[in-house]
Protein backbone atom coordinates (compact mmCIF):
# COMPACT_ATOMS: atom_id res chain seq x y z
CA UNK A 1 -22.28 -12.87 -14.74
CA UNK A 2 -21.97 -8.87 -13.94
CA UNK A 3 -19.83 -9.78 -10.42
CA UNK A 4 -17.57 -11.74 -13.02
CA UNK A 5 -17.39 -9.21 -14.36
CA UNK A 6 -17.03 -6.88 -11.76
CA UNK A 7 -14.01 -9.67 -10.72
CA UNK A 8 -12.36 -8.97 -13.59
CA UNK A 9 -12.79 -5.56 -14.22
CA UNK A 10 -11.23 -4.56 -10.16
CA UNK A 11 -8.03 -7.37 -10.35
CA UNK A 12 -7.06 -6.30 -14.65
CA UNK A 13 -7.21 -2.33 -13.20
CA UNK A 14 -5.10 -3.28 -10.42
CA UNK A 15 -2.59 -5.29 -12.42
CA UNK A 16 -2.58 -2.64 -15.12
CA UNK A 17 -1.73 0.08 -13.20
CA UNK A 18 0.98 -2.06 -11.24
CA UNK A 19 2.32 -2.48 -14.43
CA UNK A 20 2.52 0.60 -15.89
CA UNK A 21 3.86 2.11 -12.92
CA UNK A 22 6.86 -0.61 -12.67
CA UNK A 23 7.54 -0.67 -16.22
CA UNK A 24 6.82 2.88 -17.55
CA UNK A 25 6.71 5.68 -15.01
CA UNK A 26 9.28 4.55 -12.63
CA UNK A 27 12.17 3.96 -15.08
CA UNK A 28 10.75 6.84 -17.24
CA UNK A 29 10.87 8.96 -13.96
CA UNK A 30 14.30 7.61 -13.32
CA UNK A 31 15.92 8.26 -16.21
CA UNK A 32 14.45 11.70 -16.81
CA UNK A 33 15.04 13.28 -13.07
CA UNK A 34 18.14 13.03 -10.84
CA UNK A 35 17.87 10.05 -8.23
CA UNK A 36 16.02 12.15 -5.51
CA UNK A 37 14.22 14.36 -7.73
CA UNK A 38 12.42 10.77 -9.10
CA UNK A 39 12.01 9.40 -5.62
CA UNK A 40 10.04 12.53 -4.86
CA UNK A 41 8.03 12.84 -8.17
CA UNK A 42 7.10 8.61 -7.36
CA UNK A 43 6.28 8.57 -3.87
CA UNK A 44 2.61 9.48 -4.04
CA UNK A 45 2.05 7.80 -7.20
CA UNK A 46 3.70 5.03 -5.22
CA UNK A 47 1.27 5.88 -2.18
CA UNK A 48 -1.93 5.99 -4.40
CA UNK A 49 -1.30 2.91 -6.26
CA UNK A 50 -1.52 0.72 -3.34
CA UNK A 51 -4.58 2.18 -1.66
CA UNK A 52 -6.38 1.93 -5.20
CA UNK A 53 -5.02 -1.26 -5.09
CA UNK A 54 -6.02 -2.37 -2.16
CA UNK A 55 -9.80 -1.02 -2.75
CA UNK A 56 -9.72 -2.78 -6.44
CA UNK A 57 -8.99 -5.87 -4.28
CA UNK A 58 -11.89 -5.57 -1.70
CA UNK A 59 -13.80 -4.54 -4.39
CA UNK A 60 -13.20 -8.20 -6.28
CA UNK A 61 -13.19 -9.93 -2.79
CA UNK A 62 -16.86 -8.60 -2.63
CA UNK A 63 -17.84 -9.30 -5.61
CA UNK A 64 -16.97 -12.98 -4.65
CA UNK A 65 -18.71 -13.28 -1.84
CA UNK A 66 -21.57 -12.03 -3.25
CA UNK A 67 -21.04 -14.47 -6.23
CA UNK A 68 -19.88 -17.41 -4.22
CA UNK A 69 -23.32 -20.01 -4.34
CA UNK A 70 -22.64 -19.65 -8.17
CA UNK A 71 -19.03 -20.96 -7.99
CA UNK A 72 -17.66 -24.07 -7.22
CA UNK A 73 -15.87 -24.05 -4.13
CA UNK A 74 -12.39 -24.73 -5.88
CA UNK A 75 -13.33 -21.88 -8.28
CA UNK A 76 -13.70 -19.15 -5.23
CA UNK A 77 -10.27 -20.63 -3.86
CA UNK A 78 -8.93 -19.99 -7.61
CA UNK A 79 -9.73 -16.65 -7.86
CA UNK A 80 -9.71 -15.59 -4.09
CA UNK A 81 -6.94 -16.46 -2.70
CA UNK A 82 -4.47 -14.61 -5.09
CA UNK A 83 -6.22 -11.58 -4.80
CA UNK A 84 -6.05 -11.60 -1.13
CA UNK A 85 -2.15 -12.44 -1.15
CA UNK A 86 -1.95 -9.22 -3.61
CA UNK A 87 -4.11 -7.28 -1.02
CA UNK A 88 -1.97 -8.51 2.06
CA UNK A 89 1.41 -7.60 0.07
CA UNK A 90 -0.49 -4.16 -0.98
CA UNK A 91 -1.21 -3.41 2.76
CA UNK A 92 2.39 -4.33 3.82
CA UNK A 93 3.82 -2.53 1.14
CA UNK A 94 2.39 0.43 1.31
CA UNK A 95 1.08 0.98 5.29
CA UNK A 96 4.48 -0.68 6.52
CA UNK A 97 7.49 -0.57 4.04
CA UNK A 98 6.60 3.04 2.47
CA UNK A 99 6.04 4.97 5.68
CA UNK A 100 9.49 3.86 6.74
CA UNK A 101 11.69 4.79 3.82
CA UNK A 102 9.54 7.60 2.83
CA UNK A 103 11.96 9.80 4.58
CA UNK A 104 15.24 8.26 4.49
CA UNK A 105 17.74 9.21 2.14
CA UNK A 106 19.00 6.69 -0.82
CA UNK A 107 22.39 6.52 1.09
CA UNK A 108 21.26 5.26 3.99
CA UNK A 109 21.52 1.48 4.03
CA UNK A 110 17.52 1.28 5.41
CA UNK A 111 16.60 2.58 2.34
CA UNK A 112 17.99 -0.40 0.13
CA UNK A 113 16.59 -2.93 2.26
CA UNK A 114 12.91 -1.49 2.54
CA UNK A 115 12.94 -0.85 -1.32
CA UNK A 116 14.06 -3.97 -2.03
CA UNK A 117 11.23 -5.17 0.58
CA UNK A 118 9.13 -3.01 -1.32
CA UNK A 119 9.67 -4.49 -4.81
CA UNK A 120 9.33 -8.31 -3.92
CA UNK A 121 5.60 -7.37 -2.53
CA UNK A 122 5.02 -5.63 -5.68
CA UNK A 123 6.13 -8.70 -7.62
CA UNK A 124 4.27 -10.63 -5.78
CA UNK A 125 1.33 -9.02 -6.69
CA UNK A 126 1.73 -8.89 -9.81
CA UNK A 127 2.08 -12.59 -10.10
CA UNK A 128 -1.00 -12.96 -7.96
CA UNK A 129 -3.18 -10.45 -9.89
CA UNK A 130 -1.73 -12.49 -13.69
CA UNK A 131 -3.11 -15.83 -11.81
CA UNK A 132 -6.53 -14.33 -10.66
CA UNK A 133 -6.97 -13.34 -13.89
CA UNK A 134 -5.83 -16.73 -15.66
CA UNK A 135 -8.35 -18.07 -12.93
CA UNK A 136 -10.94 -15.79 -13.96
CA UNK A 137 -10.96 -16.11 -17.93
CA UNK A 138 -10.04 -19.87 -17.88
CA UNK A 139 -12.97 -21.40 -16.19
């Protein structure tokens, strides 16, 4: 029961702070700051989010292995394999997309393409992190 817990706890942080990022600071950012003036206020929030992100992820990875003799094995594949897609498009996102852009200006066609990059990883996560969590509270 407490690494369901656990589970649950590490993948609702994650998504929460995904989605207050997304939905709050980012167009809050952007429509209170001029263009690069936002870019630069976001980018570490940007930077933090997915390495807490990615460690909320192990964390509920580990607390499924540990777990794993009391789940069925169609259970572990219900609530592990999302959260490992969200961790994969975490690490892309933010060890390969971010480092590139990180730099470039918003003119620059690059840019446009990695955020755009960027933004379908972070929607997939989020839709990965709402079905781990489905997975987890309807057993």
């Amino acid at each position: 029961m407490p690494l369901r817990l656990i589970f649950t706890l590490a993948v609702a942080a994650w998504f929460g702070s995904l989605l207050c990022l997304s939905f709050v600071v980012t167009p809050v950012a952007h429509g209170s700051f001029p263009s690069a003036d936002a870019r630069r206020f976001l980018r570490p929030m940007f930077r933090r989010t997915y390495r807490v992100g990615t460690a909320l992820g192990f964390v509920a990875l580990a607390a499924l292995l540990l777990g794993r003799e009391g789940l069925a094995e169609a259970e572990l594949a219900r609530l592990a394999v999302p959260v490992a897609v969200a961790v994969v498009a975490s690490l892309v996102g933010g060890e390969v997309l971010l480092p590139r852009y990180e730099g470039l200006d918003a003119e620059d066609p690059r840019f446009d393409r990695l955020h755009r990059a960027s933004a379908m990883l972070n929607t997939i996560s989020i839709a990965s992190l709402l079905l781990a969590i489905a997975g987890a509270v309807l057993r």
